[in-house]
N, C-alpha and C. Protein backbone atom coordinates (compact mmCIF):
# COMPACT_ATOMS: atom_id res chain seq x y z
N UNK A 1 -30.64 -13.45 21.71
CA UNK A 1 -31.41 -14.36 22.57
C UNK A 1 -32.05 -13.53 23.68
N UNK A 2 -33.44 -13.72 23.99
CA UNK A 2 -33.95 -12.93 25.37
C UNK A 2 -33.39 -13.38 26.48
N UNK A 3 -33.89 -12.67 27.10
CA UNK A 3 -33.42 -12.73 28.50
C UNK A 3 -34.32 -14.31 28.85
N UNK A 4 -35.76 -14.82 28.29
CA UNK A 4 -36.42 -15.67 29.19
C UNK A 4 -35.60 -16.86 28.42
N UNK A 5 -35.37 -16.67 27.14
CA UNK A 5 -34.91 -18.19 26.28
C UNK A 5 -33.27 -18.55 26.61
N UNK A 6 -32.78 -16.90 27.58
CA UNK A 6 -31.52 -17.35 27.75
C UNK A 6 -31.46 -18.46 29.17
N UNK A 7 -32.57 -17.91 29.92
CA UNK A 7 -32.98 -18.37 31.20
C UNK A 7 -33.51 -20.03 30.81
N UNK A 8 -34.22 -20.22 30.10
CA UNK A 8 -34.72 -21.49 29.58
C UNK A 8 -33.93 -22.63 29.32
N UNK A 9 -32.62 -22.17 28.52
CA UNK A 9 -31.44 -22.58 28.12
C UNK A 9 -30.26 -23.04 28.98
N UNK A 10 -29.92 -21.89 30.19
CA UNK A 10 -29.32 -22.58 31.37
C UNK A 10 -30.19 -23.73 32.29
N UNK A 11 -31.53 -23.71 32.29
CA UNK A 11 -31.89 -24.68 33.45
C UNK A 11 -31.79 -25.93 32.46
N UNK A 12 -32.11 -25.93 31.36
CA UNK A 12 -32.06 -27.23 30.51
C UNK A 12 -30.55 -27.97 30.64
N UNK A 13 -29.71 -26.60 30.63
CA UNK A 13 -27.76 -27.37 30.78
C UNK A 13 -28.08 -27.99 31.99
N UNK A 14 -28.47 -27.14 33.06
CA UNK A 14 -28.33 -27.68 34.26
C UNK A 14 -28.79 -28.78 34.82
N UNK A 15 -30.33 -29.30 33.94
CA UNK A 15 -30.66 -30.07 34.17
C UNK A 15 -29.66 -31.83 33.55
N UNK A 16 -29.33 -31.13 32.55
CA UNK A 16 -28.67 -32.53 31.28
C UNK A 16 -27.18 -32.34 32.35
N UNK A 17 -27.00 -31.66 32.93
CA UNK A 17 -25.36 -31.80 33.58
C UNK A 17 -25.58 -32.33 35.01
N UNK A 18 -27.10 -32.41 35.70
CA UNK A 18 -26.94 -32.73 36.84
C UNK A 18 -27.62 -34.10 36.64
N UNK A 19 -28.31 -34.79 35.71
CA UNK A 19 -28.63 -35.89 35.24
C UNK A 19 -27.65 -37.28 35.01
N UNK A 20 -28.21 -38.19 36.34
CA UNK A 20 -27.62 -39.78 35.90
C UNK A 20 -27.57 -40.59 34.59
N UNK A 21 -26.36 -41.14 34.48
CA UNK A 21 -26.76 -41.33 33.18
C UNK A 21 -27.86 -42.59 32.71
N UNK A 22 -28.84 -43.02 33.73
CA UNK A 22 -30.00 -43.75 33.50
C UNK A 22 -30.93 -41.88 32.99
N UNK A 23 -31.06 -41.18 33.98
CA UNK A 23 -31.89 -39.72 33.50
C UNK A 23 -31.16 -39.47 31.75
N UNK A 24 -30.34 -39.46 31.86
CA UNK A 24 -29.48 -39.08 30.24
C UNK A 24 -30.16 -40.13 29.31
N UNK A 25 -30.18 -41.31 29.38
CA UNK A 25 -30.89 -42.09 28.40
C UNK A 25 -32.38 -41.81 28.27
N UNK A 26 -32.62 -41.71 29.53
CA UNK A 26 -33.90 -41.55 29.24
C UNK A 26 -34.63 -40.32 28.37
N UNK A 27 -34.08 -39.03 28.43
CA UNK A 27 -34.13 -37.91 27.76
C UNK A 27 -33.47 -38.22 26.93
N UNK A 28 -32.84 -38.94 26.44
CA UNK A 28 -32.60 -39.13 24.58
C UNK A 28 -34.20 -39.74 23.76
N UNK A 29 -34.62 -40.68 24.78
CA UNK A 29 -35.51 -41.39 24.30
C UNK A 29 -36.58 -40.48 24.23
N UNK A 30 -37.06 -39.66 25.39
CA UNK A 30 -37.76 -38.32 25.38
C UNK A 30 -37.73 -37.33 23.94
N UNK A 31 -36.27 -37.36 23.88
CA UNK A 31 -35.95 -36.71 22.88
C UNK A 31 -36.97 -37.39 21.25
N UNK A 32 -36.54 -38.08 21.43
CA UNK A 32 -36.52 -39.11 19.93
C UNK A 32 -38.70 -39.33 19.71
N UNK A 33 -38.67 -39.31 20.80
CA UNK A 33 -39.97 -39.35 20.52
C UNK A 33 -41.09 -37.79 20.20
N UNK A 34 -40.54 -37.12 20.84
CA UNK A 34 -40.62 -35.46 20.41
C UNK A 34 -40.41 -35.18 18.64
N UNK A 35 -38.95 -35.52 18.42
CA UNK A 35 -38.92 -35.40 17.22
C UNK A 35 -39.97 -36.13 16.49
N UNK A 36 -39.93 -37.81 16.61
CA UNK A 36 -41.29 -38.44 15.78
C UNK A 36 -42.44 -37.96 16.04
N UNK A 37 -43.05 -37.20 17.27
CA UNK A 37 -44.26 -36.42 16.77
C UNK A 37 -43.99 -35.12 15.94
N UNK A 38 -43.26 -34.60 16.17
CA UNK A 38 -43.30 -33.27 15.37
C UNK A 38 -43.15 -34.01 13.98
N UNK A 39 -42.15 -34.73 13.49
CA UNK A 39 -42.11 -35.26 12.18
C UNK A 39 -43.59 -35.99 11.48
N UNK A 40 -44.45 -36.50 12.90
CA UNK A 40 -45.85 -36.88 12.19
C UNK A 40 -47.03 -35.67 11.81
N UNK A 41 -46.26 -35.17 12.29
CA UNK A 41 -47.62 -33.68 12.28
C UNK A 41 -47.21 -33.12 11.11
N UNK A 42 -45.71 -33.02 11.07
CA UNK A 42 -45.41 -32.03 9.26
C UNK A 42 -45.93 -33.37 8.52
N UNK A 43 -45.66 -34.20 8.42
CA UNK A 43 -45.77 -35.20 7.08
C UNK A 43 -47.71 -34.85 6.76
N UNK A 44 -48.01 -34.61 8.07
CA UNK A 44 -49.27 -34.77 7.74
C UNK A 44 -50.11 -33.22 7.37
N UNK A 45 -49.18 -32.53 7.33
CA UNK A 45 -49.71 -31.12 7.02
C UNK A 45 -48.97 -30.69 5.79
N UNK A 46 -48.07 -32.16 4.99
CA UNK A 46 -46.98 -31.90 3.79
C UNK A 46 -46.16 -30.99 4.01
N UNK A 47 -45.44 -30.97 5.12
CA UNK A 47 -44.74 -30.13 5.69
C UNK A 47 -43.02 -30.91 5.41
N UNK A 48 -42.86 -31.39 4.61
CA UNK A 48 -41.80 -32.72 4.49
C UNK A 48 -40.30 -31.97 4.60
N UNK A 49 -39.86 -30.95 4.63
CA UNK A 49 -38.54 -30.52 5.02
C UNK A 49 -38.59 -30.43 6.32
N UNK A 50 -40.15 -29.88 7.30
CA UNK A 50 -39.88 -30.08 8.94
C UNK A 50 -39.84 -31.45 9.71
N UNK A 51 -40.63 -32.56 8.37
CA UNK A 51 -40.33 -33.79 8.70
C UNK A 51 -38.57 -34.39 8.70
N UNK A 52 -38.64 -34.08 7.22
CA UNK A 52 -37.15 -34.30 7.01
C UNK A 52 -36.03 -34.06 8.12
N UNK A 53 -36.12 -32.39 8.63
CA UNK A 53 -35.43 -32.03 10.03
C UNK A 53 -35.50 -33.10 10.92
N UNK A 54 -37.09 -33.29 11.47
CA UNK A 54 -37.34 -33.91 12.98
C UNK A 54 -36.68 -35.69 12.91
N UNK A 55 -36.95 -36.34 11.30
CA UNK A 55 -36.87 -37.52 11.52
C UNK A 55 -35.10 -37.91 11.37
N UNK A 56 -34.19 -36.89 10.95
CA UNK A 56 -33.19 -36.78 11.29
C UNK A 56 -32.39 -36.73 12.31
N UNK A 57 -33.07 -35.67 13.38
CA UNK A 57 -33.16 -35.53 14.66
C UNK A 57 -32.89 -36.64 15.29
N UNK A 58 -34.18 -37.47 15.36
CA UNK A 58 -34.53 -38.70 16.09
C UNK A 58 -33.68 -39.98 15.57
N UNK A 59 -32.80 -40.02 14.36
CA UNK A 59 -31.85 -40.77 13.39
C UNK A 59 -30.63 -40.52 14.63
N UNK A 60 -30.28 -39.02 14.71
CA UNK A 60 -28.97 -39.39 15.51
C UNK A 60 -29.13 -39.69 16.53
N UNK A 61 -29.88 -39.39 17.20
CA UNK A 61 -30.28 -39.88 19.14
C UNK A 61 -30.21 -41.50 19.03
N UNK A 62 -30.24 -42.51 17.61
CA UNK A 62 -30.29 -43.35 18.07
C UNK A 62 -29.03 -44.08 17.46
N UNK A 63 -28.89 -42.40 16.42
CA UNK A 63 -27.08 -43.16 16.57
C UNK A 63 -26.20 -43.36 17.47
N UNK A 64 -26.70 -42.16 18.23
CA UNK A 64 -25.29 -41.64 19.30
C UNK A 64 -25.88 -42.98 20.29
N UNK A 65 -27.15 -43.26 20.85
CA UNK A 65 -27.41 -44.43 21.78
C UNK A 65 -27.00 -45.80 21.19
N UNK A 66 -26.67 -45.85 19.90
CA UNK A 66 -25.94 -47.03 19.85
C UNK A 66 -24.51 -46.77 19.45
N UNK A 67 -24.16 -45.89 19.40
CA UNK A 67 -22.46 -45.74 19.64
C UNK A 67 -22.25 -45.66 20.71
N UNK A 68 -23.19 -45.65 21.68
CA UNK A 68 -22.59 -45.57 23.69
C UNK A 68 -22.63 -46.50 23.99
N UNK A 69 -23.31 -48.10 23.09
CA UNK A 69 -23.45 -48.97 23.65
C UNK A 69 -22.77 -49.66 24.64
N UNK A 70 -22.10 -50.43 26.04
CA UNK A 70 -21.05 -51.02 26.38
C UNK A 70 -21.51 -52.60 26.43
N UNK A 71 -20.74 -53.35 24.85
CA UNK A 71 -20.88 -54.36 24.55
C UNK A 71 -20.47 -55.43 25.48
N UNK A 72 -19.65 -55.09 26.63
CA UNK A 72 -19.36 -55.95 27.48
C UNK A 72 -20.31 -56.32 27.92
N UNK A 73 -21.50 -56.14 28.02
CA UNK A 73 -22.81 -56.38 28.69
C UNK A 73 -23.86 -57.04 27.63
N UNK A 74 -24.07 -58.71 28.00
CA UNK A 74 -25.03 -59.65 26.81
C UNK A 74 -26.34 -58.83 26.23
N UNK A 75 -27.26 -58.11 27.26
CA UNK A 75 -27.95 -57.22 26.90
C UNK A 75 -27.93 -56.03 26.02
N UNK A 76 -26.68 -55.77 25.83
CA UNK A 76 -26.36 -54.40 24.76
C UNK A 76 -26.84 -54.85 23.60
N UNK A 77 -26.41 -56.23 23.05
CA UNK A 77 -26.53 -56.68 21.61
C UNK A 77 -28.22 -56.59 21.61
N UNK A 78 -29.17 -57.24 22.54
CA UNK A 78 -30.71 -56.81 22.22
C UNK A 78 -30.72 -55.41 22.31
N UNK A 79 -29.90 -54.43 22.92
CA UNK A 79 -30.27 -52.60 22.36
C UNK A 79 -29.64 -52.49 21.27
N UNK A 80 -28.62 -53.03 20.71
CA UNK A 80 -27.95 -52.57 19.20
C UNK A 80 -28.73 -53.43 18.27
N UNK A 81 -29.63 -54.25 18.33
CA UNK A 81 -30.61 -54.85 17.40
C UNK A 81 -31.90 -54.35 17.14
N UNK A 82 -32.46 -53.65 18.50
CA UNK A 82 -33.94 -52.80 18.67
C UNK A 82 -33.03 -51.62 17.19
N UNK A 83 -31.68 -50.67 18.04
CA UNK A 83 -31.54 -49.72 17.63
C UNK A 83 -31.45 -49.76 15.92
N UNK A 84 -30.79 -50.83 15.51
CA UNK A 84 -30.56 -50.98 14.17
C UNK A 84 -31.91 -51.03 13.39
N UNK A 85 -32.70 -51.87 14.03
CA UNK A 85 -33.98 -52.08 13.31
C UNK A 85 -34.63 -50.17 13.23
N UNK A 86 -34.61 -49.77 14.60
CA UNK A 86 -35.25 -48.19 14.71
C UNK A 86 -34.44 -47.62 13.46
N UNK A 87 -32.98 -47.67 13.44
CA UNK A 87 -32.75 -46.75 12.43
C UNK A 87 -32.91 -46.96 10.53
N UNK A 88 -32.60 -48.08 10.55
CA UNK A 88 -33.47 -48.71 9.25
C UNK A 88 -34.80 -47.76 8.97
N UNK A 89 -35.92 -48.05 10.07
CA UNK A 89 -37.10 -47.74 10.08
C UNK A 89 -37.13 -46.30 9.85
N UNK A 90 -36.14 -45.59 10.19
CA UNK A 90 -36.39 -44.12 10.09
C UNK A 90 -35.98 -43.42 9.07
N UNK A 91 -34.74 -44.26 8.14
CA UNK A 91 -34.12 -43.74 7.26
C UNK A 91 -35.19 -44.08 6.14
N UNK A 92 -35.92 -45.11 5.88
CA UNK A 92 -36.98 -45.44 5.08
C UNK A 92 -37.78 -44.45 5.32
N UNK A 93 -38.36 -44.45 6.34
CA UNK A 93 -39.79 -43.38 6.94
C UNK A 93 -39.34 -42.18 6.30
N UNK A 94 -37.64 -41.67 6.23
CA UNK A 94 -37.22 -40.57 5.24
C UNK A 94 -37.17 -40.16 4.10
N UNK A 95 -37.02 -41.13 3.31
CA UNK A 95 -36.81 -41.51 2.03
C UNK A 95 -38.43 -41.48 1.73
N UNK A 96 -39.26 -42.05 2.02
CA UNK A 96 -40.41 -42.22 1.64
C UNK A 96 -41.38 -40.93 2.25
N UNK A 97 -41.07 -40.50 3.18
CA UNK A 97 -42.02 -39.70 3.91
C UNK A 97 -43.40 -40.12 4.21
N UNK A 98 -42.92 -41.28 4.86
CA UNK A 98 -44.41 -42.42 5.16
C UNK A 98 -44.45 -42.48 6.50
N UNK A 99 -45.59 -41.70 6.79
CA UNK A 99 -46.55 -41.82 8.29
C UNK A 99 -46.76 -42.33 9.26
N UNK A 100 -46.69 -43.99 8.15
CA UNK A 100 -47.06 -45.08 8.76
C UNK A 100 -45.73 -45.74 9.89
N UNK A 101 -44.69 -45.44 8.80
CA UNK A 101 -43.58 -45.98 9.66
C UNK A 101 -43.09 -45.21 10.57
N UNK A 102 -43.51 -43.45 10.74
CA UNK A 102 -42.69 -42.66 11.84
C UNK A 102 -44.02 -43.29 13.26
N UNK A 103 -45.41 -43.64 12.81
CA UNK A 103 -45.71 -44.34 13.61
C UNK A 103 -45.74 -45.08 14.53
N UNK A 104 -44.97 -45.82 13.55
CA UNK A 104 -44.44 -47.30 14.21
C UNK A 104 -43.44 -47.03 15.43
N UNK A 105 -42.18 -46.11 14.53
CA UNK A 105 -41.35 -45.86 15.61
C UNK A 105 -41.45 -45.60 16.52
N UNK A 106 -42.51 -44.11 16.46
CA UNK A 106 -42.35 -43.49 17.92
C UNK A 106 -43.34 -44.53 18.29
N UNK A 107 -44.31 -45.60 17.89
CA UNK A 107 -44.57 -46.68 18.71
C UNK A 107 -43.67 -47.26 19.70
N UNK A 108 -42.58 -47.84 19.16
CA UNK A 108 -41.42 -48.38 19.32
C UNK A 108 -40.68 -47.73 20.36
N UNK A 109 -40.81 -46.36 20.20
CA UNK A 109 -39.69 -45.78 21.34
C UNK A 109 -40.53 -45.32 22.46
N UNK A 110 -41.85 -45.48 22.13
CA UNK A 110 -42.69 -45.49 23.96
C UNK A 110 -42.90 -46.65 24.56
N UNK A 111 -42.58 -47.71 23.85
CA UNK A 111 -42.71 -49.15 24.78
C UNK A 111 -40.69 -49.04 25.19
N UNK A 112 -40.06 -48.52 24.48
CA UNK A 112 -38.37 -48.77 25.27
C UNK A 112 -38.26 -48.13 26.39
N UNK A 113 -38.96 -46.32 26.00
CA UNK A 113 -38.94 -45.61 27.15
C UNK A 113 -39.71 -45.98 28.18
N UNK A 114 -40.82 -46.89 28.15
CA UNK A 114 -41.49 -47.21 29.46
C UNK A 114 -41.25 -48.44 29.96
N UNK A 115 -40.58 -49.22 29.11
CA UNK A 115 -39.29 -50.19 29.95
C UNK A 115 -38.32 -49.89 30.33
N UNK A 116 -37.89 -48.79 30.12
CA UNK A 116 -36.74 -48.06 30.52
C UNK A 116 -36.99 -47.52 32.07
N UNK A 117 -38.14 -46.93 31.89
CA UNK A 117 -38.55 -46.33 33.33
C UNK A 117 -38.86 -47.64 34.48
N UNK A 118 -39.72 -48.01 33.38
CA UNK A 118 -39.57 -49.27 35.22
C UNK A 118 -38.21 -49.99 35.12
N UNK A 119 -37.35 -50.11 34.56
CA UNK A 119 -36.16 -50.51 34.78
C UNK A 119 -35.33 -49.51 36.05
N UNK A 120 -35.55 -48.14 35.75
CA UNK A 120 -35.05 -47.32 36.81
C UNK A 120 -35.72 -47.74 38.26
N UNK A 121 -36.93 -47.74 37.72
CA UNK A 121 -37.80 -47.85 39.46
C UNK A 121 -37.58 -48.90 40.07
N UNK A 122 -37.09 -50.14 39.17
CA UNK A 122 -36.53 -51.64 39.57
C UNK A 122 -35.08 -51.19 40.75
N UNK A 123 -34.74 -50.35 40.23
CA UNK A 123 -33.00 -50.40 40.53
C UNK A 123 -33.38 -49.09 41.65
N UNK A 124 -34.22 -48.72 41.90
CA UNK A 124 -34.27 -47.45 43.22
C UNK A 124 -33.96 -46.10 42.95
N UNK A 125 -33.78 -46.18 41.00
CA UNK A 125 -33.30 -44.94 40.46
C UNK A 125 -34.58 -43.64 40.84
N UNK A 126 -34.04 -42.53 40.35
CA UNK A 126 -35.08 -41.47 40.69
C UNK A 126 -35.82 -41.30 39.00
N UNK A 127 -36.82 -41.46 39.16
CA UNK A 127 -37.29 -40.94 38.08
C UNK A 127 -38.47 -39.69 38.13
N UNK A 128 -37.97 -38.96 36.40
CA UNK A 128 -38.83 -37.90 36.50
C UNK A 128 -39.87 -38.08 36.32
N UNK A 129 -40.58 -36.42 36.86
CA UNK A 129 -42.44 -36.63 37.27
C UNK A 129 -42.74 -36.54 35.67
């Protein structure tokens, strides 16, 4: 590892370790949508094993966000219903290596993430630039 990617690598820990866990969700969702573009760009250059990777990627971010769910809260069940539907959608979008549906998703996960954000700004959270 270089010296700059080793440097790259600690501010990223530092950042995910000094992060609320409203900032932590939100960089999953960050996450997930990263992967669905990179996964739309291979599908579309028949690049289907870097798809395969990315739309995998973006499969567990929304596993692990619905295994954190805390069901004590009436609202969780509308995030474990978005999430179920997202992962349906992605495991198809896999199987098929269809465009249309990694589309959709990362459609899907920029309207959560930007309800997500004004949800922070609702509550006085800090959000990133």
């Amino acid at each position: 590892m270089t010296a700059t990617a080793n440097a790259y690598a600690q501010y990223a820990n530092n950042k995910v370790m000094a992060a609320s866990p409203a900032e932590l969700t939100l960089m999953l969702y960050d996450g997930a949508i990263k992967f669905c573009n990179i996964a739309e760009a291979a599908i579309g250059k028949n690049d289907m094993d870097k798809a395969h990777t990315n739309i995998v990627k973006a499969e567990k971010i929304i596993e692990y966000l619905r295994a954190t769910l805390d069901m004590s809260y009436p609202v969780a069940q509308d995030f474990e219903n978005m999430y179920s539907y997202i992962d349906r959608r992605l495991v198809e979008a896999n199987v098929k290596k269809d465009l249309e549906i990694v589309k959709e998703v990362n459609g899907h996960m920029h309207a959560i993430r930007d309800n997500w954000i004004e949800v922070m700004r609702k509550n006085g959270l800090k959000v990133p630039a």
